[in-house]
Protein backbone atom coordinates (compact mmCIF):
# COMPACT_ATOMS: atom_id res chain seq x y z
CA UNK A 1 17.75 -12.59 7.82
CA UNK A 2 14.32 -10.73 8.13
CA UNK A 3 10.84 -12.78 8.06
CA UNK A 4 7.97 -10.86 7.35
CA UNK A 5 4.93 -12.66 6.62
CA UNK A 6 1.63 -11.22 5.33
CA UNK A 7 -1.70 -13.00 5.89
CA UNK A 8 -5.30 -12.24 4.59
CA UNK A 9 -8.16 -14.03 5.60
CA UNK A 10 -11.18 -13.13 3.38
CA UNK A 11 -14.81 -14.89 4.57
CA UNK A 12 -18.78 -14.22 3.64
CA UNK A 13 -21.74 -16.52 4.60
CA UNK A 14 -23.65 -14.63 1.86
CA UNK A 15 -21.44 -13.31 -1.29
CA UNK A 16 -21.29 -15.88 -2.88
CA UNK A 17 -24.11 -18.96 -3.25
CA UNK A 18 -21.52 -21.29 -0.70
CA UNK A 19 -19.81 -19.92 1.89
CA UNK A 20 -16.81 -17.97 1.18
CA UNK A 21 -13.51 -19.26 3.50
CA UNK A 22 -10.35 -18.22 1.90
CA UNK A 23 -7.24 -17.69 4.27
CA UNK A 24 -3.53 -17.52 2.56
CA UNK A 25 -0.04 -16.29 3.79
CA UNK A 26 2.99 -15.29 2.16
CA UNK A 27 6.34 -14.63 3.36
CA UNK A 28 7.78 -10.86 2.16
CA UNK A 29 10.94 -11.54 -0.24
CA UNK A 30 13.95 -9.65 -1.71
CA UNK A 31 13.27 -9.35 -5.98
CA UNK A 32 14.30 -13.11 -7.41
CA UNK A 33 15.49 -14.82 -3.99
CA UNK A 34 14.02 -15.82 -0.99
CA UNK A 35 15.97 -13.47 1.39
CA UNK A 36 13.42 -11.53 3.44
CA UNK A 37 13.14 -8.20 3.19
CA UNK A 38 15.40 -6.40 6.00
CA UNK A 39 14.67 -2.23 5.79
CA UNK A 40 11.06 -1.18 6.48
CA UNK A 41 9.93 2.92 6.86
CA UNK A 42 8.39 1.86 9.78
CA UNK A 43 4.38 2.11 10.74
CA UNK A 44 3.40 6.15 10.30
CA UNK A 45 0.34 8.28 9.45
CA UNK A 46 0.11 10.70 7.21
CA UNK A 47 -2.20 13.91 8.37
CA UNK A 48 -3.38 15.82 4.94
CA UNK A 49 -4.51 19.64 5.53
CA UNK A 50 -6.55 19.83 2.40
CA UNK A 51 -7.16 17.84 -1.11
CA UNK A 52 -4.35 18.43 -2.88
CA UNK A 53 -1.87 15.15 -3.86
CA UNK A 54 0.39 14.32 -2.18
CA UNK A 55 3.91 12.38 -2.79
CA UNK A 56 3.84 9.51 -0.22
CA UNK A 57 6.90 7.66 -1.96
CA UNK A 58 9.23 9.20 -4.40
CA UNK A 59 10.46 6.25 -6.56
CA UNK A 60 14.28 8.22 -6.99
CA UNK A 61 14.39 7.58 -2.83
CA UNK A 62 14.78 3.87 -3.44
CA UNK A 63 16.61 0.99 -5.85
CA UNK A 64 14.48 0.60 -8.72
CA UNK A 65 12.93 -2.79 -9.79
CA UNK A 66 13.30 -4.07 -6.37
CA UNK A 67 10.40 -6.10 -4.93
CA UNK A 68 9.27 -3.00 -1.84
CA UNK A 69 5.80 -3.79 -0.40
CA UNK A 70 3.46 -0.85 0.22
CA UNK A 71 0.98 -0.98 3.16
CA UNK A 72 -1.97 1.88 3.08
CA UNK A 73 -4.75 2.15 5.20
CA UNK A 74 -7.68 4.55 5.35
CA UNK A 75 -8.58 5.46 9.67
CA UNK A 76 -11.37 7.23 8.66
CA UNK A 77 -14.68 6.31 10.16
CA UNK A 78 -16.45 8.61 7.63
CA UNK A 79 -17.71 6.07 4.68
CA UNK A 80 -17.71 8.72 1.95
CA UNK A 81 -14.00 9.58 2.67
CA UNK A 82 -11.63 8.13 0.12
CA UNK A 83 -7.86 8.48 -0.83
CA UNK A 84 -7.14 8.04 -4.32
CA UNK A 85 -4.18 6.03 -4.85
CA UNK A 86 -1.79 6.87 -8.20
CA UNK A 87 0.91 5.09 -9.34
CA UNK A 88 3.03 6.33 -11.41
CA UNK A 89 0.39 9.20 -12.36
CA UNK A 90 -2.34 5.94 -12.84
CA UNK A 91 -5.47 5.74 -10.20
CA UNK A 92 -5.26 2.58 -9.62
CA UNK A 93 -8.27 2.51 -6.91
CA UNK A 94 -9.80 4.23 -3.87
CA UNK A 95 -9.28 3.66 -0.60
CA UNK A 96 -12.77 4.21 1.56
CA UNK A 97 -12.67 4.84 5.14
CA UNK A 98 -11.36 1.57 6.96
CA UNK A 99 -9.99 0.07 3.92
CA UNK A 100 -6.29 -1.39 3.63
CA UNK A 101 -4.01 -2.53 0.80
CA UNK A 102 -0.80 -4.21 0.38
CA UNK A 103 0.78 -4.33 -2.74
CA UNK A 104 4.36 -4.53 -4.78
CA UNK A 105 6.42 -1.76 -6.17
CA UNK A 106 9.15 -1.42 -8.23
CA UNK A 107 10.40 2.04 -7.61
CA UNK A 108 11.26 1.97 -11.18
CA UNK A 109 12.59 5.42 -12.19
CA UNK A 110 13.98 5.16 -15.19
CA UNK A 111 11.61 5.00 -17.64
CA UNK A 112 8.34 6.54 -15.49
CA UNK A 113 8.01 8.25 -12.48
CA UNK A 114 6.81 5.58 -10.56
CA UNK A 115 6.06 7.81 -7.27
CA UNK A 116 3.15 6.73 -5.43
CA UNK A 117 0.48 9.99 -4.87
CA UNK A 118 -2.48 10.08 -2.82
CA UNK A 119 -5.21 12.96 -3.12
CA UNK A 120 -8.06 12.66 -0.19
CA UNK A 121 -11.33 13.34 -0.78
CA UNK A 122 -11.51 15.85 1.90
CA UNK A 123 -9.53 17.58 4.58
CA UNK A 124 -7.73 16.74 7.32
CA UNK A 125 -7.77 12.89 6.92
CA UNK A 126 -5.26 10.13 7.66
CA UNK A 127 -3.85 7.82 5.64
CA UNK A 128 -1.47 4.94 7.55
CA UNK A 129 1.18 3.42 5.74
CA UNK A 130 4.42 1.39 5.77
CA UNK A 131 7.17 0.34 3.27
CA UNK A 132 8.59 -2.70 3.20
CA UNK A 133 12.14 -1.87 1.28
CA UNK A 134 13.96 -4.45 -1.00
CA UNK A 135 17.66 -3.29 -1.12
């Protein structure tokens, strides 16, 4: 069996009016067991040419209502440079240059197209990602 863990660590001596020290870990899990996940895309980059969307995950390529984990990161240095992220044809944030996100998916396709789309906010930028697949 596969262990994947995921850790954040989130600090700030001046956000908040105390000191902010929050550091948590979980451990990346099959839908409604504990059996780690055991399929991952593997770490890539996507290179886009212009600012059209793009398909990064087509929710008919995988089981639906699993519990996949999604792993995006912006590499631009450029602070104005953003990738929307849409799932299932909702914006459901920006991602500015140097910021990362992990998050669940269900890959359901039954009832929506849950594909996840990204549109940058200019050319040629690249977006790094990884899926974490639930069988």
């Amino acid at each position: 069996m596969a262990t994947t863990t995921a850790t954040i660590t989130l600090s700030s001596t001046d956000l908040l009016s105390d000191e902010l020290s929050l550091n948590t870990t979980a451990t990346l899990t099959a839908a409604g067991n504990s059996t780690g996940l055991t399929l991952a895309s593997g770490l890539s980059r996507k290179k886009t040419g212009n600012t059209t969307e793009y398909t990064l995950f087509a929710a008919a390529d995988y089981t639906d209502d699993k519990a996949h984990k999604v792993y995006l990161k912006n590499i631009s240095t450029t602070a104005a440079q953003y990738f929307e992220i849409q799932v299932a044809g909702t914006v459901v944030g920006k991602l500015y240059a140097g910021d990362w996100a992990l998050f669940p998916w269900s890959a359901d396709s039954t009832g929506t197209n849950c594909d996840i789309d990204i549109t940058p906010s200019a050319a040629d930028m690249t977006l790094e990602y990884m899926l974490f697949i639930d069988e």
